[in-house]
N, C-alpha and C. Protein backbone atom coordinates (compact mmCIF):
# COMPACT_ATOMS: atom_id res chain seq x y z
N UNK A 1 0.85 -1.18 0.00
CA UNK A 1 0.00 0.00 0.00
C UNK A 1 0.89 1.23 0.00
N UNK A 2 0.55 2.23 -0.99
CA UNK A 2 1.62 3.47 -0.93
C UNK A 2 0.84 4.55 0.39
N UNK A 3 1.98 5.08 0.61
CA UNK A 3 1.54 5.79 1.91
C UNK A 3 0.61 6.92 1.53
N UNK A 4 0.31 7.28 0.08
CA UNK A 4 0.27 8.83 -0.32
C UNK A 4 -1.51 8.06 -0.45
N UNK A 5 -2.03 6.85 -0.39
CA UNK A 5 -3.16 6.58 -0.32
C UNK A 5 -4.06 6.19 1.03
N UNK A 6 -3.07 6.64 2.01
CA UNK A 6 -3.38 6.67 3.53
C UNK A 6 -3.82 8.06 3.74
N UNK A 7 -4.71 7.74 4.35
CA UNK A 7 -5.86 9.60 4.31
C UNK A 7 -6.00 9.42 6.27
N UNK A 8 -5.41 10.62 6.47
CA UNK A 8 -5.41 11.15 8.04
C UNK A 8 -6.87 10.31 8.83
N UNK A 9 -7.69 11.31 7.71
CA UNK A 9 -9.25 11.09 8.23
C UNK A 9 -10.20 9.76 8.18
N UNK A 10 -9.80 8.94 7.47
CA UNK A 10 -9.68 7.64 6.80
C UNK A 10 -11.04 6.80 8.15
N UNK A 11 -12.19 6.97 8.04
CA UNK A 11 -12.38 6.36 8.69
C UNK A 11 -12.72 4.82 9.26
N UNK A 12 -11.80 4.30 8.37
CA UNK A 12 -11.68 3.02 8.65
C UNK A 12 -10.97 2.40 9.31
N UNK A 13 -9.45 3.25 9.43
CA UNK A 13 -8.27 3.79 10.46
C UNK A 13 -8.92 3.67 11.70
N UNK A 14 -9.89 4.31 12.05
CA UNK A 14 -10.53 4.74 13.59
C UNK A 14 -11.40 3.07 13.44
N UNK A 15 -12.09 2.75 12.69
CA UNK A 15 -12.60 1.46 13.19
C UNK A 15 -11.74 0.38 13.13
N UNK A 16 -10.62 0.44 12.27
CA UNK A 16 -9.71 -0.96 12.83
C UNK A 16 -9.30 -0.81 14.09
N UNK A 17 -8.77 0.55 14.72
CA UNK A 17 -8.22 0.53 15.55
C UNK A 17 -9.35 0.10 16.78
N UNK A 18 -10.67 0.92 16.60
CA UNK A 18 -11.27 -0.07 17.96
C UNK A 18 -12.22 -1.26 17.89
N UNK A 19 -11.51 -2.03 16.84
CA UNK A 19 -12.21 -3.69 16.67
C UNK A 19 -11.10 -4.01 17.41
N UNK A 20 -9.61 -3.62 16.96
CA UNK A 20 -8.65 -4.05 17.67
C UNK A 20 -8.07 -3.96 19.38
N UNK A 21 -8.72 -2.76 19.54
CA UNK A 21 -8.63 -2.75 21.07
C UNK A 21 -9.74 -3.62 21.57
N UNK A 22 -10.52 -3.19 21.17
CA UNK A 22 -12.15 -4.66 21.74
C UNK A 22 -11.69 -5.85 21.64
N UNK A 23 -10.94 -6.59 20.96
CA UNK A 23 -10.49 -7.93 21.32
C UNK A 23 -8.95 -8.33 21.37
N UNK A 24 -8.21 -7.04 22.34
CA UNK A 24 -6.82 -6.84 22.66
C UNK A 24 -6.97 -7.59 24.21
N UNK A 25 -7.56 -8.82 24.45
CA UNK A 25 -7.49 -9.23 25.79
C UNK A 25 -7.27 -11.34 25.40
N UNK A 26 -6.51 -11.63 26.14
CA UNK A 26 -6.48 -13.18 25.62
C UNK A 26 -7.70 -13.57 25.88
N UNK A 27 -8.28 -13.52 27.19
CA UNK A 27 -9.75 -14.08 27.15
C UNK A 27 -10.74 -14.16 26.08
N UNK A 28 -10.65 -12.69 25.60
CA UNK A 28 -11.57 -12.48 24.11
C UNK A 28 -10.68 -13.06 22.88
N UNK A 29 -9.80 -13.45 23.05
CA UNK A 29 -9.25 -14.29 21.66
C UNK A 29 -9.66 -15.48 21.79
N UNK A 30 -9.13 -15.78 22.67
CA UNK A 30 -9.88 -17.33 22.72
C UNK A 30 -11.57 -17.48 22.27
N UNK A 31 -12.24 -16.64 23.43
CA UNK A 31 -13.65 -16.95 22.82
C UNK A 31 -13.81 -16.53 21.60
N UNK A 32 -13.10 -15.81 20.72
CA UNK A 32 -13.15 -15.64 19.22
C UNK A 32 -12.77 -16.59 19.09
N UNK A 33 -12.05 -17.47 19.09
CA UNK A 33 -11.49 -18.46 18.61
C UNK A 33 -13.06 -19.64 18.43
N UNK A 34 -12.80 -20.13 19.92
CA UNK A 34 -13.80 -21.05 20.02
C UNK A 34 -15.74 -20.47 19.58
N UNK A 35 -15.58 -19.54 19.23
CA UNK A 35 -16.59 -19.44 18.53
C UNK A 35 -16.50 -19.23 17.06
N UNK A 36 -15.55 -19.14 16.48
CA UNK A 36 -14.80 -19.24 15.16
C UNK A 36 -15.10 -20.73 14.50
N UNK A 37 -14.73 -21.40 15.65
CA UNK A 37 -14.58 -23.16 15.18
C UNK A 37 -16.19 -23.69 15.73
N UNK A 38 -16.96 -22.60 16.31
CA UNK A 38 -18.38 -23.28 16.75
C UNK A 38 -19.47 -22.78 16.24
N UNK A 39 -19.05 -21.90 15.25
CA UNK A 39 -20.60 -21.04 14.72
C UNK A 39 -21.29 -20.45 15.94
N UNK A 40 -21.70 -20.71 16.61
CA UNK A 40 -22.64 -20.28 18.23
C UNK A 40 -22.61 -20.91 18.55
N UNK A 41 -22.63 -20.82 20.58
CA UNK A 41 -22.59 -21.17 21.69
C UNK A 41 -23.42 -20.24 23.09
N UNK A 42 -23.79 -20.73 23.45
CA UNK A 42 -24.32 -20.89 24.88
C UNK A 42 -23.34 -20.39 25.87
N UNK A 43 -23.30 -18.83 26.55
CA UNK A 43 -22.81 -18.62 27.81
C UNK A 43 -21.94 -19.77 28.44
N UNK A 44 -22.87 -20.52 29.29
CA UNK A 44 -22.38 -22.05 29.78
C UNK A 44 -21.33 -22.70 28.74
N UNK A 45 -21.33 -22.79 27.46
CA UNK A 45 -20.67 -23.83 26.44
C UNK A 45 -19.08 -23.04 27.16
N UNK A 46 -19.45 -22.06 26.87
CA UNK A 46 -18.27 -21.16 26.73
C UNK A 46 -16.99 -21.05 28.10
N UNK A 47 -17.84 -20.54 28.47
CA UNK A 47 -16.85 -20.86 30.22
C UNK A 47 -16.72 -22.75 30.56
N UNK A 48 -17.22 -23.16 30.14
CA UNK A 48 -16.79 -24.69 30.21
C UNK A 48 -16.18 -25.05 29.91
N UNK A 49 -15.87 -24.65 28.39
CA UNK A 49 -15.01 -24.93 26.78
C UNK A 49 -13.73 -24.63 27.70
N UNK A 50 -13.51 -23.08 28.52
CA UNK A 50 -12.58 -22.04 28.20
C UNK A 50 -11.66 -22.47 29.89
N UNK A 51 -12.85 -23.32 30.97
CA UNK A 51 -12.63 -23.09 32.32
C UNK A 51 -12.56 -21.96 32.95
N UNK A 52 -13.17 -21.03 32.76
CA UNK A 52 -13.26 -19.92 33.32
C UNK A 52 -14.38 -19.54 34.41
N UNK A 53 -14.32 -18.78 34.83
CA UNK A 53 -15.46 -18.38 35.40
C UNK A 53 -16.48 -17.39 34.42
N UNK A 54 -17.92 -18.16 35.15
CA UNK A 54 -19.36 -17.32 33.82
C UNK A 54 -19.25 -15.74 34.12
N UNK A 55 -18.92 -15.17 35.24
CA UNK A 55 -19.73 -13.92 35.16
C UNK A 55 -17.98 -13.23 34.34
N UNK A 56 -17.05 -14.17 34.48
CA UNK A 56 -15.93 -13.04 33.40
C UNK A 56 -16.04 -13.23 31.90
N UNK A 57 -16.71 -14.58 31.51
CA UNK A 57 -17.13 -15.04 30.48
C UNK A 57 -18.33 -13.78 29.79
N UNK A 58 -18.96 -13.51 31.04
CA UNK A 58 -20.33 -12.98 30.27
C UNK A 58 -19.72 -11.44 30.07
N UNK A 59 -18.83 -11.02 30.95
CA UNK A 59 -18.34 -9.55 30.87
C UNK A 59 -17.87 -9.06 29.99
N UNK A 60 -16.96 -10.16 29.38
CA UNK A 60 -16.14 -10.54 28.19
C UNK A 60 -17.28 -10.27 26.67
N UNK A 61 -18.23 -10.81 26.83
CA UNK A 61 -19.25 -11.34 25.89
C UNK A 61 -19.80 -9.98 25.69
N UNK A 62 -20.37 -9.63 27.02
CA UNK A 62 -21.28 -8.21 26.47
C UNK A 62 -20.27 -6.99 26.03
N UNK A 63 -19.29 -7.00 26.31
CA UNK A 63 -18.09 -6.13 25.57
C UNK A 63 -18.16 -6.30 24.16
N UNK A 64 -17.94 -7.73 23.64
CA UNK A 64 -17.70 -7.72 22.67
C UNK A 64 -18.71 -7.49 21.44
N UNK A 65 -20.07 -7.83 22.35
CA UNK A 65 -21.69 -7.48 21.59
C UNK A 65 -21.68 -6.24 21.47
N UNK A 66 -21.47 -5.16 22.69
CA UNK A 66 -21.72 -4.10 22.54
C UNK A 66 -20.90 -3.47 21.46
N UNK A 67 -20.04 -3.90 21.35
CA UNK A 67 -18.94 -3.32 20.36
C UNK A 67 -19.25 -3.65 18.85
N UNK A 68 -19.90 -4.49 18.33
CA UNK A 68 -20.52 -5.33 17.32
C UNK A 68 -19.40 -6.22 16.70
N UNK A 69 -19.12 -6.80 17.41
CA UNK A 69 -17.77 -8.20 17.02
C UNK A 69 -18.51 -9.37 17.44
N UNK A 70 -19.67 -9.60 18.59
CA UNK A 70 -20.51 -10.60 18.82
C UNK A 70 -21.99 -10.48 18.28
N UNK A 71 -22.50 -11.03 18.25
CA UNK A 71 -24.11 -10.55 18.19
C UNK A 71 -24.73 -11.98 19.00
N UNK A 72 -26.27 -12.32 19.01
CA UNK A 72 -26.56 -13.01 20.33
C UNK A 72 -28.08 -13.60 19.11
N UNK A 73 -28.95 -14.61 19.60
CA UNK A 73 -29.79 -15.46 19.18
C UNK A 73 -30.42 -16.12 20.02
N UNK A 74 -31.29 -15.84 20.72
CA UNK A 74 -32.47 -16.41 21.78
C UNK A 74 -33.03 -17.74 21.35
N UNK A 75 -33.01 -18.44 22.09
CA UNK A 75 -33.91 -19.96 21.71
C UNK A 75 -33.78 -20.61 23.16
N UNK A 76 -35.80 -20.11 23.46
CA UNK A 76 -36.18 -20.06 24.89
C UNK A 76 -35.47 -19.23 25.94
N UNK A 77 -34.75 -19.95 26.83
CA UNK A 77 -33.82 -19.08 27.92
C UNK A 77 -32.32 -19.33 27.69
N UNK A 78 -31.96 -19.93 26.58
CA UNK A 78 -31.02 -19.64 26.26
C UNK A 78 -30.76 -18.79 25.36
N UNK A 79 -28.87 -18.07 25.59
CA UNK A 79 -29.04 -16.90 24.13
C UNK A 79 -27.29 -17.51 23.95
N UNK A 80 -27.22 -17.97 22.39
CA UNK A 80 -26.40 -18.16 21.47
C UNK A 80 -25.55 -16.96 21.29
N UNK A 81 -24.07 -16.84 21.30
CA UNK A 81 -23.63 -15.95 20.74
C UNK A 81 -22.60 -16.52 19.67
N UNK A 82 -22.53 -15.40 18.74
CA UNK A 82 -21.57 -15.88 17.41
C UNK A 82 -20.92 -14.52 16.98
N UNK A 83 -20.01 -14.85 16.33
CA UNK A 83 -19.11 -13.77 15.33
C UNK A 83 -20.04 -13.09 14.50
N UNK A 84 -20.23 -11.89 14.66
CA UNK A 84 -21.07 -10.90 13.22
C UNK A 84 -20.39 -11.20 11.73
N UNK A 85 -18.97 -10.94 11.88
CA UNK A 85 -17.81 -11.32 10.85
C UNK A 85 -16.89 -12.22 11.14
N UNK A 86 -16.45 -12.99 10.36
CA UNK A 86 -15.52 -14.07 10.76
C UNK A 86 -14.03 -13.58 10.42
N UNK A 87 -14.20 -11.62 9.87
CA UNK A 87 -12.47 -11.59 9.42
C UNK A 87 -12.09 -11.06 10.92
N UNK A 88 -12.16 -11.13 12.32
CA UNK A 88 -11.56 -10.94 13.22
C UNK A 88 -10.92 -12.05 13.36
N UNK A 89 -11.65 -13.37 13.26
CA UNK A 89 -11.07 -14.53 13.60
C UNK A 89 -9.80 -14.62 12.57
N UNK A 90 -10.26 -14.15 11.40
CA UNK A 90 -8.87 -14.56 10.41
C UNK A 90 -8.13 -13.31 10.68
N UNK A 91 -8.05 -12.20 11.47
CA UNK A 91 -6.90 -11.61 11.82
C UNK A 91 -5.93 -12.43 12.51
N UNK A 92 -6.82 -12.57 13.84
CA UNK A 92 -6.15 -13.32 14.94
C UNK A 92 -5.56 -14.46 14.26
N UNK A 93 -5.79 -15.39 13.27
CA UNK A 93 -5.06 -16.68 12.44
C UNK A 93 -4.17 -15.76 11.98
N UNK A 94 -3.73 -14.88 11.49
CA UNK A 94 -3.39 -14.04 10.57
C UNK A 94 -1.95 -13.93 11.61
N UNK A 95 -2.28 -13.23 12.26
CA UNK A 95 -0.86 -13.26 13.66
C UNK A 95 -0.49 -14.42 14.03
N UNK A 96 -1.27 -15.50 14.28
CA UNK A 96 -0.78 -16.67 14.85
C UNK A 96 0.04 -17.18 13.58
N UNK A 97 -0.03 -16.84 12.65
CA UNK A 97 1.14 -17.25 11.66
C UNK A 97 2.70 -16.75 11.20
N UNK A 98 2.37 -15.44 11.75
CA UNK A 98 3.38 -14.51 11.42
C UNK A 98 4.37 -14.92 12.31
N UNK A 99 5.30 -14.48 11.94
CA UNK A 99 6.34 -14.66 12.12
C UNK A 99 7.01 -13.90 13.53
N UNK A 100 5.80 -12.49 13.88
CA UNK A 100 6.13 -11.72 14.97
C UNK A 100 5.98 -12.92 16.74
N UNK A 101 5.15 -14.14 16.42
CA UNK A 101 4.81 -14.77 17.59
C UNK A 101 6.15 -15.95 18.07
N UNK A 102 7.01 -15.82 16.76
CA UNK A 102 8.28 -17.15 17.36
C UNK A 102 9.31 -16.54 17.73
């Protein structure tokens, strides 16, 4: 990319940067992860999957909803959450390949 096509105001600049702070925590990689490889899951699936505790699981979760990197799916009293987009998950693959992690 030439630099002279990088625009100050660019606002896509400002939204990479806070998709990237919203899931700058290992906890939230992982559950990107494992919801990457699960399509949706169940609160419970999740802290089980992960061994964690639910209420950091769920803290984790509504961060990432509120932010629109999760979104959620009711069926009865349970609520499903999943990836809106799956290119966060292929960032995070994206690093785990590079060369910056060995």
């Amino acid at each position: 990319m030439a630099t002279e096509n990088i625009v100050d105001d660019d606002p896509r600049i400002e939204k990479a940067a806070y998709v990237l702070k919203a899931v700058a925590h290992p906890l939230r990689i992982k559950i990107i992860q494992i919801l990457h490889e699960n399509n949706e899951l169940t609160v419970s699936a999740i802290y089980k999957n992960l061994k964690a505790e639910q209420s950091l699981i769920s803290h984790h979760l509504i961060n990432m909803r509120d932010k629109g990197i999760l979104g959620i799916r009711r069926s009865g009293k349970n609520i499903y959450y999943f990836l809106v987009d799956n290119s966060v998950a292929e960032i995070i693959d994206c690093i785990y390949k590079s060369k910056m992690l060995l």
